[in-house]
C-alpha atoms as a PDB file:
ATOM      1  CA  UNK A   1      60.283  62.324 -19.395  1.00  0.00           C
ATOM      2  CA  UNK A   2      57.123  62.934 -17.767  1.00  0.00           C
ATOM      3  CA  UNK A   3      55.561  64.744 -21.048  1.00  0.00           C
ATOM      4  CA  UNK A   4      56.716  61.705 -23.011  1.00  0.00           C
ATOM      5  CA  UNK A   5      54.763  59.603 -20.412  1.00  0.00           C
ATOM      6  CA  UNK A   6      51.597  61.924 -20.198  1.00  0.00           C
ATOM      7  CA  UNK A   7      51.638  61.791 -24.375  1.00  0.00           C
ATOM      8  CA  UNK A   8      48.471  59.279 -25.056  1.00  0.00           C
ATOM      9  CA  UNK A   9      49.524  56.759 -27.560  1.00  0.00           C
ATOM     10  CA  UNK A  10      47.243  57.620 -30.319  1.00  0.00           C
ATOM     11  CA  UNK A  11      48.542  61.246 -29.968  1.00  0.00           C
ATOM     12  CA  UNK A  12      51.894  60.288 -30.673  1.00  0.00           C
ATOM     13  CA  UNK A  13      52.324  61.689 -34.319  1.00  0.00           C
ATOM     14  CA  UNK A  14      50.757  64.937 -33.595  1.00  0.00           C
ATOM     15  CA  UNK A  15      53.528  65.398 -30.926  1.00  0.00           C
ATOM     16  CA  UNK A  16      56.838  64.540 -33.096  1.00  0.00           C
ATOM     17  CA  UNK A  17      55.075  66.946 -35.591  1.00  0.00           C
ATOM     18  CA  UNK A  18      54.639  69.893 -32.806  1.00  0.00           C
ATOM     19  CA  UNK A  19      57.908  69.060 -31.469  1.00  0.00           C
ATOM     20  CA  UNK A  20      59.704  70.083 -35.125  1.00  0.00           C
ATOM     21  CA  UNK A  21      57.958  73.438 -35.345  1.00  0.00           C
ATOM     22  CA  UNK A  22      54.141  72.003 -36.766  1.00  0.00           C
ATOM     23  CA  UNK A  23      51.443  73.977 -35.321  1.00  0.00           C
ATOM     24  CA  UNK A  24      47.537  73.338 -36.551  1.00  0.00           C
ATOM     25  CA  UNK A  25      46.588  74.929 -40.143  1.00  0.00           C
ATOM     26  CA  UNK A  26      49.997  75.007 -41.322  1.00  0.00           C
ATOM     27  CA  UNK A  27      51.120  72.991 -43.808  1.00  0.00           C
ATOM     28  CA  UNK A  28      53.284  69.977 -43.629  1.00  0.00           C
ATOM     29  CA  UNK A  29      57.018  70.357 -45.301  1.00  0.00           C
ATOM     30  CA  UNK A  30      59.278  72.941 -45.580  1.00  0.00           C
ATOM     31  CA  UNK A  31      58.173  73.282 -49.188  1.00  0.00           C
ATOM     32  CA  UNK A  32      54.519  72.447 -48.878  1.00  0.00           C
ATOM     33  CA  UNK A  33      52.526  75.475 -48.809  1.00  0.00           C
ATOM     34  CA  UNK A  34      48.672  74.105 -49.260  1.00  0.00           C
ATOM     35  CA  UNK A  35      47.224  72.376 -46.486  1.00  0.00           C
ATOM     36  CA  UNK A  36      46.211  68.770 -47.263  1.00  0.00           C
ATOM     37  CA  UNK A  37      42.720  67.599 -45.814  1.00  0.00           C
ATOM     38  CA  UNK A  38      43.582  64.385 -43.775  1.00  0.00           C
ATOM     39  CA  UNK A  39      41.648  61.293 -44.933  1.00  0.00           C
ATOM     40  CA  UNK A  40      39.076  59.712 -42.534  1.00  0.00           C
ATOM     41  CA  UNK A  41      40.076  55.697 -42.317  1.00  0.00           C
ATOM     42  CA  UNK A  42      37.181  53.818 -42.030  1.00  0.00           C
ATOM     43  CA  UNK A  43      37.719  50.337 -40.642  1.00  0.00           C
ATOM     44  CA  UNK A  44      36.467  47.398 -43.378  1.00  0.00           C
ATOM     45  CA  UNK A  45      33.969  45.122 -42.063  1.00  0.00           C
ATOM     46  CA  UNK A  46      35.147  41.718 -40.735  1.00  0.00           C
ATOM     47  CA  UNK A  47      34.982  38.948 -43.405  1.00  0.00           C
ATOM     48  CA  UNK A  48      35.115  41.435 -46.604  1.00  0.00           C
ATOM     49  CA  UNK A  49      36.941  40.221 -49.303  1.00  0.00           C
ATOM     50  CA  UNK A  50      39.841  42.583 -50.719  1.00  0.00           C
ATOM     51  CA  UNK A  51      38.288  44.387 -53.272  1.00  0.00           C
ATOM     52  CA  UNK A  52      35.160  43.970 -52.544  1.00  0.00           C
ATOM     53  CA  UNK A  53      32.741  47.093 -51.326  1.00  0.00           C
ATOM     54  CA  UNK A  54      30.187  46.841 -48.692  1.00  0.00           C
ATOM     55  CA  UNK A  55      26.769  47.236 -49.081  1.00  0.00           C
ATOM     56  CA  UNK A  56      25.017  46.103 -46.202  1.00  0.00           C
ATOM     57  CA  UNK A  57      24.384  48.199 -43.286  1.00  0.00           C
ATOM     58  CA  UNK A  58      25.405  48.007 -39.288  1.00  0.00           C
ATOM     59  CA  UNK A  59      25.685  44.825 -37.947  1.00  0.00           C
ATOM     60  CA  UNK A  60      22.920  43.480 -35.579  1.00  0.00           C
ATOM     61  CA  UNK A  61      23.324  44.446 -31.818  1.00  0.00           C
ATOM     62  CA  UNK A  62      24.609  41.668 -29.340  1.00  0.00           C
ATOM     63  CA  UNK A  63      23.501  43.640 -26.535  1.00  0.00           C
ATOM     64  CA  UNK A  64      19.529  45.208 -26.111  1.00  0.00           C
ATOM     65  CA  UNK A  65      19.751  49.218 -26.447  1.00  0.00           C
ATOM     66  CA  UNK A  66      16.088  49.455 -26.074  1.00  0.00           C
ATOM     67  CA  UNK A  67      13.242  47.281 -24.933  1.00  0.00           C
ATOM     68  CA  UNK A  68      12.175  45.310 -27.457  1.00  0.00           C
ATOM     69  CA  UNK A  69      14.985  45.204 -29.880  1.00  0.00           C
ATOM     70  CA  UNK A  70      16.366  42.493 -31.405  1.00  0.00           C
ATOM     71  CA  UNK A  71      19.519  40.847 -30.610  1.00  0.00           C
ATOM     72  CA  UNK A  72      21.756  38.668 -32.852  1.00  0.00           C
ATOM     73  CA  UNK A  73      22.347  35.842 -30.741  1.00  0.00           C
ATOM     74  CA  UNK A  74      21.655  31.913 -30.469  1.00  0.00           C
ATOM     75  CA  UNK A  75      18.034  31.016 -31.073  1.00  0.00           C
ATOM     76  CA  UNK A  76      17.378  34.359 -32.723  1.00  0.00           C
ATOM     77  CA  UNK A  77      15.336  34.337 -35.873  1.00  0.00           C
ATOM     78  CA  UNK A  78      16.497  36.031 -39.172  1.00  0.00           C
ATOM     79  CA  UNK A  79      16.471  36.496 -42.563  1.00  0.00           C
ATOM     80  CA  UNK A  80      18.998  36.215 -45.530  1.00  0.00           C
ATOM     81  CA  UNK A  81      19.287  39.422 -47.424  1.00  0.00           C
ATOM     82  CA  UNK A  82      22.143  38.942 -49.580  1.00  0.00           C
ATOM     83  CA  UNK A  83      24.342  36.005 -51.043  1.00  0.00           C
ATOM     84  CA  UNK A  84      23.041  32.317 -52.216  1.00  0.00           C
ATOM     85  CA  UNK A  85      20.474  32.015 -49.491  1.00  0.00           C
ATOM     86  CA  UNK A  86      18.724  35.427 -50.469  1.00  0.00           C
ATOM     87  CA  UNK A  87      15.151  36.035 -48.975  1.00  0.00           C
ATOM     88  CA  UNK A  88      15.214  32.930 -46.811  1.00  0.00           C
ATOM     89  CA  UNK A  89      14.616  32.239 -43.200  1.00  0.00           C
ATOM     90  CA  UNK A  90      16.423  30.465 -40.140  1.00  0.00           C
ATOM     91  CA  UNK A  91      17.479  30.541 -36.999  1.00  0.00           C
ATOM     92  CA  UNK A  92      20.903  31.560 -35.738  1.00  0.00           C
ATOM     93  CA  UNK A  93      22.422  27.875 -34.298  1.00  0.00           C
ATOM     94  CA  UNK A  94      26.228  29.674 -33.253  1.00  0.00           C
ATOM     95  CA  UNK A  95      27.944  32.872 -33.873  1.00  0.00           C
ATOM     96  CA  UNK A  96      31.479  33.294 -35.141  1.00  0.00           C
ATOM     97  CA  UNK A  97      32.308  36.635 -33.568  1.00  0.00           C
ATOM     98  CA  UNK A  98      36.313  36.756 -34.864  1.00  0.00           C
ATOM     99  CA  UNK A  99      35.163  36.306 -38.813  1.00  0.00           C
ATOM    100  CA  UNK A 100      31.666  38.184 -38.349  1.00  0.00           C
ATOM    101  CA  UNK A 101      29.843  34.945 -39.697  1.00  0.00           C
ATOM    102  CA  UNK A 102      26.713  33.895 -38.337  1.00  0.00           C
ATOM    103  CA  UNK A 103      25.652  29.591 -38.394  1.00  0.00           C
ATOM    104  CA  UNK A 104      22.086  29.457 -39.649  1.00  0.00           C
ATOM    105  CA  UNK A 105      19.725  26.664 -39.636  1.00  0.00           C
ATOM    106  CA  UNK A 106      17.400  27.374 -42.886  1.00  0.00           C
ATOM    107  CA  UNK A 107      13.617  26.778 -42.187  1.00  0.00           C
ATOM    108  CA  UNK A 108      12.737  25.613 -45.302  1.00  0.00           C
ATOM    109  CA  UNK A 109      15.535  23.082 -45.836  1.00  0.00           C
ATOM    110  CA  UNK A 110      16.638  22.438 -41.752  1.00  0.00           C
ATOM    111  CA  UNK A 111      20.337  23.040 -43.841  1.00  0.00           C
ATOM    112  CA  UNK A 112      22.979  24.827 -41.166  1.00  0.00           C
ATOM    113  CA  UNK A 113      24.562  27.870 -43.788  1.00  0.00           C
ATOM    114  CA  UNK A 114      26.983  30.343 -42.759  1.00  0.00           C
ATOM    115  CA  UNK A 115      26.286  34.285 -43.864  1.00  0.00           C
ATOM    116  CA  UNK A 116      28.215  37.174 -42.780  1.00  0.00           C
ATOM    117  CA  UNK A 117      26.466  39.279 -40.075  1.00  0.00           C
ATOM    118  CA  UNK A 118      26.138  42.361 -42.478  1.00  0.00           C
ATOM    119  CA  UNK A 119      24.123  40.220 -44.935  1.00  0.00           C
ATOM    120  CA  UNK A 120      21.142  39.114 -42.219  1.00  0.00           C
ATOM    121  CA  UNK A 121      18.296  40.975 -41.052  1.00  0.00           C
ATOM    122  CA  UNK A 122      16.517  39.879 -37.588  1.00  0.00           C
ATOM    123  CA  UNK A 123      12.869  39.398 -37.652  1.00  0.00           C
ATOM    124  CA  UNK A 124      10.508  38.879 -34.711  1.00  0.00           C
ATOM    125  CA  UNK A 125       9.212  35.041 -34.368  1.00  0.00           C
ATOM    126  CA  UNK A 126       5.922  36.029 -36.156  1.00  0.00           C
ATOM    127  CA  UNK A 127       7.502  37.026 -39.355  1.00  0.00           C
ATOM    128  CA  UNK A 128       9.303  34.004 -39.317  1.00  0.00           C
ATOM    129  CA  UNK A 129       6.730  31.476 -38.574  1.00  0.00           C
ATOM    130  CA  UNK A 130       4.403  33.118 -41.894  1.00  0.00           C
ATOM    131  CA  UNK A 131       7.145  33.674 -44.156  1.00  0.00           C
ATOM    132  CA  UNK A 132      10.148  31.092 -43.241  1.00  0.00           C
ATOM    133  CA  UNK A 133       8.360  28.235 -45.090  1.00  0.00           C
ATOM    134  CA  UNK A 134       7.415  29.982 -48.149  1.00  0.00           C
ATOM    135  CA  UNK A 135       9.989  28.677 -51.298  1.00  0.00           C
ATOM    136  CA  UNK A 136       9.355  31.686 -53.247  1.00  0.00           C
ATOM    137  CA  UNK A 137       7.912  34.810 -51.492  1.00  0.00           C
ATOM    138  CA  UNK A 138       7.989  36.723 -54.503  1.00  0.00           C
ATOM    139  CA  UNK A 139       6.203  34.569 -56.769  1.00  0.00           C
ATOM    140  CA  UNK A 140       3.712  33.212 -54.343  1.00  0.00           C
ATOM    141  CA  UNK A 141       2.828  37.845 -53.633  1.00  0.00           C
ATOM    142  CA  UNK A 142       2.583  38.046 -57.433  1.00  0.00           C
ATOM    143  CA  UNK A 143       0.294  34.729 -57.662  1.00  0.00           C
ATOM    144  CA  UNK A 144      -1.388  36.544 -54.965  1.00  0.00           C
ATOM    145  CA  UNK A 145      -1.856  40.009 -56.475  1.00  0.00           C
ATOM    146  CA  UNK A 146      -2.924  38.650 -60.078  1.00  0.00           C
ATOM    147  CA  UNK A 147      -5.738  35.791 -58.692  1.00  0.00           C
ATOM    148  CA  UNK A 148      -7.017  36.842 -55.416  1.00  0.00           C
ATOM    149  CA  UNK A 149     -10.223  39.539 -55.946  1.00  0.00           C
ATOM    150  CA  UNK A 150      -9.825  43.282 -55.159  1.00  0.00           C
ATOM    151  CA  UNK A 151     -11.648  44.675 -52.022  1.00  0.00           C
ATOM    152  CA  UNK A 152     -14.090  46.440 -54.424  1.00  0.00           C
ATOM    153  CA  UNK A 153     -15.187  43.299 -56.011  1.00  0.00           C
ATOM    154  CA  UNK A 154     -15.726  41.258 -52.940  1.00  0.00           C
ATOM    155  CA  UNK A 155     -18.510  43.839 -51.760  1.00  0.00           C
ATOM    156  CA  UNK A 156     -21.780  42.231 -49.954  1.00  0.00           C
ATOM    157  CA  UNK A 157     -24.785  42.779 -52.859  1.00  0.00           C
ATOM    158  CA  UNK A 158     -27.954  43.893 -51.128  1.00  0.00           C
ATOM    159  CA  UNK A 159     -30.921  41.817 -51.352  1.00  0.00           C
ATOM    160  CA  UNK A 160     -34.381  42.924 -51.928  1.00  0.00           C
ATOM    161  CA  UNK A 161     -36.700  42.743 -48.620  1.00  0.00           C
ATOM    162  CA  UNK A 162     -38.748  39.946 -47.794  1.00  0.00           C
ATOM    163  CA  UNK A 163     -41.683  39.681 -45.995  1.00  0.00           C
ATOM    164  CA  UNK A 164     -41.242  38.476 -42.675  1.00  0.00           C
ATOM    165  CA  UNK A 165     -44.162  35.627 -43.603  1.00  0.00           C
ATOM    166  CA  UNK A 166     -42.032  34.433 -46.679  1.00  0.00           C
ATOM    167  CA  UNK A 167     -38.851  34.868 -44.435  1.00  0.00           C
ATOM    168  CA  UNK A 168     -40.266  32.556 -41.841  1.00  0.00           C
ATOM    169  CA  UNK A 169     -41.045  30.242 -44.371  1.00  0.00           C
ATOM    170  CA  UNK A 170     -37.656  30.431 -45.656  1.00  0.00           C
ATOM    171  CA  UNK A 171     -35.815  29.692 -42.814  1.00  0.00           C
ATOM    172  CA  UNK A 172     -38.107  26.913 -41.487  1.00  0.00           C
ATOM    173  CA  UNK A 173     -37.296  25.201 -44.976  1.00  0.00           C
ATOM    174  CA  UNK A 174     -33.732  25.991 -44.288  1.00  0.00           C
ATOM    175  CA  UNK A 175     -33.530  24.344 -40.896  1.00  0.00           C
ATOM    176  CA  UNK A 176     -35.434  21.002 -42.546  1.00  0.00           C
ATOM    177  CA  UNK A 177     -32.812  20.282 -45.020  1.00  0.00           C
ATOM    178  CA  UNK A 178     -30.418  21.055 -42.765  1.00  0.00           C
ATOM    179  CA  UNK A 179     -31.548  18.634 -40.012  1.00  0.00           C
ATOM    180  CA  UNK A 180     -32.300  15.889 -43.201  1.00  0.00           C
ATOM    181  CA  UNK A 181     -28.662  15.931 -44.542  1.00  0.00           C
ATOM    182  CA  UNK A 182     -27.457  16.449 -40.824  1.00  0.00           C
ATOM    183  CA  UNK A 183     -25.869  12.595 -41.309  1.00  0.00           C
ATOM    184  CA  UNK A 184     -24.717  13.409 -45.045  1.00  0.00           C
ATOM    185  CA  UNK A 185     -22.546  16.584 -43.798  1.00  0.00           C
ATOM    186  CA  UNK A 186     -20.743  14.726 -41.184  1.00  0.00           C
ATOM    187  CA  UNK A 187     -19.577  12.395 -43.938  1.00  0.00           C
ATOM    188  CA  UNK A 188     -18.015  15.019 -46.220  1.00  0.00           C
ATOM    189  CA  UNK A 189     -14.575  16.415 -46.132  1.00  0.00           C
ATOM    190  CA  UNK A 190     -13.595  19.730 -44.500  1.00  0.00           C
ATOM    191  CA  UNK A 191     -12.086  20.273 -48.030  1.00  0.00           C
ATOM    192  CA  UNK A 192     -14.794  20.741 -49.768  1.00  0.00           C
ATOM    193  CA  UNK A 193     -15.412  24.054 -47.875  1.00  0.00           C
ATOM    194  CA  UNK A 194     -13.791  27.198 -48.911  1.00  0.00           C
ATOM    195  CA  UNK A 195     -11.773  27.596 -45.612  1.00  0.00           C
ATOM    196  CA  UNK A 196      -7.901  27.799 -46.122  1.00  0.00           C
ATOM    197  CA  UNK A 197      -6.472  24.357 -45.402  1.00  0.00           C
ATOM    198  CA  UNK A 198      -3.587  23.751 -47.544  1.00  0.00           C
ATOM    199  CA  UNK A 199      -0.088  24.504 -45.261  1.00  0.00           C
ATOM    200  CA  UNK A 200       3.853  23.995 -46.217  1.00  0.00           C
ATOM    201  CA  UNK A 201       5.730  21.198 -45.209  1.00  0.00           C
ATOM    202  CA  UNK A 202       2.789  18.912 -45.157  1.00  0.00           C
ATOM    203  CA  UNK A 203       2.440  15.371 -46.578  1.00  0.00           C
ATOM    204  CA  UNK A 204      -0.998  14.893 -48.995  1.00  0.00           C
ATOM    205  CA  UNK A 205      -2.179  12.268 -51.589  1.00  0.00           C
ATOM    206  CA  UNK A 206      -3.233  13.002 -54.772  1.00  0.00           C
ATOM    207  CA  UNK A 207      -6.501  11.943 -55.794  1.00  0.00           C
ATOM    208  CA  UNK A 208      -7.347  13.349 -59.269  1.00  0.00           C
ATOM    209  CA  UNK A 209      -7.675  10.581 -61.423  1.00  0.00           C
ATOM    210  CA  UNK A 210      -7.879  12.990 -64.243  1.00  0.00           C
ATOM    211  CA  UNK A 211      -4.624  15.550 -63.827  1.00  0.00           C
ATOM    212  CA  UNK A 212      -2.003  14.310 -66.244  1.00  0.00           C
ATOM    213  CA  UNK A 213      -4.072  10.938 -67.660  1.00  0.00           C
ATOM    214  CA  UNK A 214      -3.561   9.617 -63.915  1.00  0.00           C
ATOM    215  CA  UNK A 215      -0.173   9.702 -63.591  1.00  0.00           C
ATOM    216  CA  UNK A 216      -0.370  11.144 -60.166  1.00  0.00           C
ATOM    217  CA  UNK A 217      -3.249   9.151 -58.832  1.00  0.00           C
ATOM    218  CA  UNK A 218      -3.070   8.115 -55.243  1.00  0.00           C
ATOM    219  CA  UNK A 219       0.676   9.342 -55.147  1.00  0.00           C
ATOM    220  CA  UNK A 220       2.235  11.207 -51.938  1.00  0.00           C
ATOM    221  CA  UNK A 221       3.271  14.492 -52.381  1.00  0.00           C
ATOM    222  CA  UNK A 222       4.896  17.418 -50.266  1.00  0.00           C
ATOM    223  CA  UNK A 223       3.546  20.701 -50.326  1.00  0.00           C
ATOM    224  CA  UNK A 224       6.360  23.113 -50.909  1.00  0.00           C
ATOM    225  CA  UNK A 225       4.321  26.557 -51.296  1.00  0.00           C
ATOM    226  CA  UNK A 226       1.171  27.653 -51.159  1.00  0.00           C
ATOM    227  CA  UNK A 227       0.451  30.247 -53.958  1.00  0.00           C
ATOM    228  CA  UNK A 228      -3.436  30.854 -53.006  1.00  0.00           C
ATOM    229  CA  UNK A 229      -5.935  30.392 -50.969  1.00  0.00           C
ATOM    230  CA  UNK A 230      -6.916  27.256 -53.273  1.00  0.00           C
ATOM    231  CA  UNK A 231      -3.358  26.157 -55.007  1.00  0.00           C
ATOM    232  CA  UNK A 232      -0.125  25.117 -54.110  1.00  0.00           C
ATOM    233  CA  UNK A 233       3.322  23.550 -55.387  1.00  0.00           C
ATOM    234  CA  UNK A 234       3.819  20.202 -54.364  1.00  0.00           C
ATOM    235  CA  UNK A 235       7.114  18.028 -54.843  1.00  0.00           C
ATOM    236  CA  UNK A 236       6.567  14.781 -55.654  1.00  0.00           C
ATOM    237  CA  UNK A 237       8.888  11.871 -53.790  1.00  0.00           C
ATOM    238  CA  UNK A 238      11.300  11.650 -56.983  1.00  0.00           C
ATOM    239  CA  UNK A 239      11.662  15.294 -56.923  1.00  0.00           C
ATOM    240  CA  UNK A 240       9.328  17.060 -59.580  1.00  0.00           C
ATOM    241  CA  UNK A 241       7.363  19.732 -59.099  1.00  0.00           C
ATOM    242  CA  UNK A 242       3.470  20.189 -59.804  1.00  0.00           C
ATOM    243  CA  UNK A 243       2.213  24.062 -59.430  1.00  0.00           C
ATOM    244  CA  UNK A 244      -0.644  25.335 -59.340  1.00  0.00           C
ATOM    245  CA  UNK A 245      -2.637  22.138 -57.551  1.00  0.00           C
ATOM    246  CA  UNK A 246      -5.650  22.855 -56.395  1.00  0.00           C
ATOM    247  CA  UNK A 247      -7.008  21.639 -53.113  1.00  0.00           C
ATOM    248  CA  UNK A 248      -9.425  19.769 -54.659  1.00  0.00           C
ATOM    249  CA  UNK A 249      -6.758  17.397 -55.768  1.00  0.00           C
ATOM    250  CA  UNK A 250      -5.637  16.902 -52.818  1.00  0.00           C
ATOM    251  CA  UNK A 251      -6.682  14.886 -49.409  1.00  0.00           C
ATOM    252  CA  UNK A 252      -4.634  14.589 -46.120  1.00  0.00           C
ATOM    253  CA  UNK A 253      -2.446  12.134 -45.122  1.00  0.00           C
ATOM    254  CA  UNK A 254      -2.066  10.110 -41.337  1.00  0.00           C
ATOM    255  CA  UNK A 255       1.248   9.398 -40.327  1.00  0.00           C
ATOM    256  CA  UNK A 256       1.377   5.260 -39.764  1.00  0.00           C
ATOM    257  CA  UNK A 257       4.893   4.868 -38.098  1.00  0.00           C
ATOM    258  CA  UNK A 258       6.093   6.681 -34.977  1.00  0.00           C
ATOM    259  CA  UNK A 259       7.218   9.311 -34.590  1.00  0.00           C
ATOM    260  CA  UNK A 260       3.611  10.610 -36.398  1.00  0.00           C
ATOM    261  CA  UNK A 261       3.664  14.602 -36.736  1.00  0.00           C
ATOM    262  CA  UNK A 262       1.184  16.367 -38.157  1.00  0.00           C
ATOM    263  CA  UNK A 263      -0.040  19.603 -38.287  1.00  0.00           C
ATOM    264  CA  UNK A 264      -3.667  21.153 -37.524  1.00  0.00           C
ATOM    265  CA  UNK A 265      -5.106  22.514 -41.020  1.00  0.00           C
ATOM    266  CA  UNK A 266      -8.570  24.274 -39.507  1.00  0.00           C
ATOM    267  CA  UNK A 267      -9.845  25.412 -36.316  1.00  0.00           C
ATOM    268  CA  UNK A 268      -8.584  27.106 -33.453  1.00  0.00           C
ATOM    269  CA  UNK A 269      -5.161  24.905 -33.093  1.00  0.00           C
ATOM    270  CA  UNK A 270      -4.509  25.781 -37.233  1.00  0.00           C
ATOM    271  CA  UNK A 271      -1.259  25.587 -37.713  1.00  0.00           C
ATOM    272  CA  UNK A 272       0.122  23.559 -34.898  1.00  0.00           C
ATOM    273  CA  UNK A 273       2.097  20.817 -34.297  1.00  0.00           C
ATOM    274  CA  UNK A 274       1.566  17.334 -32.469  1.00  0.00           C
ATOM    275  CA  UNK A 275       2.369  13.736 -32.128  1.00  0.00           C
ATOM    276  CA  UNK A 276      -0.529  11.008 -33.497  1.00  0.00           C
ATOM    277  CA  UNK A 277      -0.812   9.258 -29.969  1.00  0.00           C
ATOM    278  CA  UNK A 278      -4.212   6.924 -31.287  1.00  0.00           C
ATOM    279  CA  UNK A 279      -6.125   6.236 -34.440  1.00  0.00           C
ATOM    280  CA  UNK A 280      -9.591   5.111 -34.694  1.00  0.00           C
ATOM    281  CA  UNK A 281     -10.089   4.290 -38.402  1.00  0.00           C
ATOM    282  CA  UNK A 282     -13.957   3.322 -37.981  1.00  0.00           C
ATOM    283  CA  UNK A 283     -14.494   7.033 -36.962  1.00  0.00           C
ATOM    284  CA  UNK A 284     -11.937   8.708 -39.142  1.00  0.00           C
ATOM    285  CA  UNK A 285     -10.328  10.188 -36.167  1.00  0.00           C
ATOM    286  CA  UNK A 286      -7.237  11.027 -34.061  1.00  0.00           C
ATOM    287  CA  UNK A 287      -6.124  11.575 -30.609  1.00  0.00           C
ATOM    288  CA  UNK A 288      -3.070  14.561 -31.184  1.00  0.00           C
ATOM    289  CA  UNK A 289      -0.842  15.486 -28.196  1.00  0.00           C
ATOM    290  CA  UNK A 290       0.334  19.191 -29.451  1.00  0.00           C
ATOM    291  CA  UNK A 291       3.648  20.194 -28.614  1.00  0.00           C
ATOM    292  CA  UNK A 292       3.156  23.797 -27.211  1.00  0.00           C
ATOM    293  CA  UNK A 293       0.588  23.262 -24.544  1.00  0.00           C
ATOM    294  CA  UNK A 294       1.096  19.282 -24.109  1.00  0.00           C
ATOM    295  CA  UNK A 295      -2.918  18.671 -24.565  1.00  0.00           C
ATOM    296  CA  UNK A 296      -3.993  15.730 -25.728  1.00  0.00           C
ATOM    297  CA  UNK A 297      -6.934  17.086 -28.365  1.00  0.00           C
ATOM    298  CA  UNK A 298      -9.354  14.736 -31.235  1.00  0.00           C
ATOM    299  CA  UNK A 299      -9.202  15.401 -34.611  1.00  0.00           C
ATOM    300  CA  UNK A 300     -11.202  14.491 -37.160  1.00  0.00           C
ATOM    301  CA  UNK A 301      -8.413  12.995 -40.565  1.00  0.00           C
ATOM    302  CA  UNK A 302      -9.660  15.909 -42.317  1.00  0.00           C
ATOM    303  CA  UNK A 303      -8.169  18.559 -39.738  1.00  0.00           C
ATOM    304  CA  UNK A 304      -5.054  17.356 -39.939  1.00  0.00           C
ATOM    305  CA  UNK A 305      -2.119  15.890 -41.883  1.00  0.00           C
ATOM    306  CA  UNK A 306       1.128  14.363 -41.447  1.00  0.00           C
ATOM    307  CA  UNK A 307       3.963  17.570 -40.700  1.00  0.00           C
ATOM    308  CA  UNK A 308       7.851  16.705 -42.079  1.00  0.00           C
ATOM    309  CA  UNK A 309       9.116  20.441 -41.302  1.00  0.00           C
ATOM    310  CA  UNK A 310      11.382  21.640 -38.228  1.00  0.00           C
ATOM    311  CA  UNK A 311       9.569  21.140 -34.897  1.00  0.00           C
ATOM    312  CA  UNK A 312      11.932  23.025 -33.043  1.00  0.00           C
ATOM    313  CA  UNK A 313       9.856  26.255 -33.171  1.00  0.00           C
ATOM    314  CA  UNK A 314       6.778  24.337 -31.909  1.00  0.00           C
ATOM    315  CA  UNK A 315       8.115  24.153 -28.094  1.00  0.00           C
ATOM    316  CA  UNK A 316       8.299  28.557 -27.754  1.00  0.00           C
END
């Protein structure tokens, strides 16, 4: 009785085997005389389908190995690697541990998705914030690779010498014009430079009178993507889509109800988010409170435009 009791459970078989004359190498049977290789079992992952083969690999950790790594938990950020949601971005809003299903809240759409754990890959909250609000990565790198110039062909040309005379001359000239259309400058937009302005998830108004006979004039639009450094893919309130819009179609939009959002195009605060807490229309300029730091900054209408993404991210 005490061998019986000493016997761990999962050694069970391998003792009623011993116990009837089995001994290890020998075949099974009193007519078997080949040795049959025993078959590993390998445990199916939880919420596979019958039939269905896996190829995903390990599940995210729950628990930190090493410092630094990511763990699947709530608040984490990932991205869809399989399934309907393919190649897009969220953030985990519950976990499902018993049917290995992760809850998902989608950046692009703010949609909460369920995706099995195998199908997910976590991403650090840098990856998330540049990629989460593109609506189609691969596209917008191919738009990317075919229009923006090579390295080679963006090299600085030398100019020939000057004299330092003709150079003085030069720059005093300079420094007239520029203190004669000092006045002029500070009327123009910020969009006429060639600095990057145009952002996802931002409200504009179209104002080529030209596109399409007019048919867009003076219309609000989302942008949904940004393709280039120059064009984007807007979505126009009854749901069509414009690509390739250039900035130069486009001018910024101010929030006129509470609660006013918007989002910093240029500067040092790019790509924040705050709440419109005064106007002055004489001046063509804002008072924003931004979310992270709580500061209350001024904007000129130019610098910024009214935000209608997730603002969740904006308090980390």
């Amino acid at each position: 009785m005490d061998d019986y009791d000493n016997v761990p459970i999962e050694e069970y078989g391998l003792a009623m085997l011993r116990g009837m004359g089995w001994a290890p190498g020998k075949p099974i049977g009193a007519r078997c005389t080949q040795v049959v290789e025993l078959k590993d079992v390998v445990l199916r992952p939880k919420g596979l389908g019958l039939g269905a083969e896996s190829k995903a690999r390990k599940a995210p950790a729950f628990v930190p190995r090493e410092e630094g790594q990511l763990v699947l938990r709530k608040g984490a950020y990932v991205c869809v690697e399989q399934g309907q949601h393919k190649d897009m971005y969220g953030q985990v809003e519950g976990l499902d541990e018993e049917n290995a299903r992760v809850l998902i809240k989608l950046a692009l759409s703010g949609e909460v998705v369920t995706a099995n754990e195998l199908l997910i890959r976590l991403v650090h909250r840098k990856e998330y914030q540049k990629e989460g609000k593109l609506l189609n990565k691969d596209k917008f790198e191919a738009y990317k690779r075919k229009h923006e110039p090579k390295e080679e062909d963006t090299e600085p040309v030398p100019l020939p010498a000057e004299s330092s005379s003709k150079k003085r001359k030069s720059e005093k000239s300079h420094n007239l014009r520029e203190g004669s259309g000092k006045k002029e400058s500070s009327k123009t937009s910020h969009h006429t430079k060639s600095e990057n302005w145009l952002r996802p998830q931002i409200r504009v108004r179209f104002i080529d009178d030209k596109f399409r006979n007019g048919k867009y004039y003076n219309v609000k639009m989302t942008i949904e993507d940004v393709t280039s450094r120059t064009t984007c893919m807007c979505n126009t309130e009854d749901g069509k889509i414009l690509e390739d819009v250039a900035a130069s179609m486009l001018e910024t939009v101010i929030p006129r109800k509470p609660p006013g959002y918007v989002m910093v195009l240029t500067g040092r605060y790019s790509g924040q988010v705050g709440n419109v807490v005064q106007r002055n229309k004489e001046k063509s300029r804002a008072m924003v409170q931004l979310l992270r730091d709580k500061e209350v900054r001024e904007f000129d209408y130019d610098a910024i435009s009214e935000y209608i993404g997730d603002i969740s991210d904006q308090y980390y």
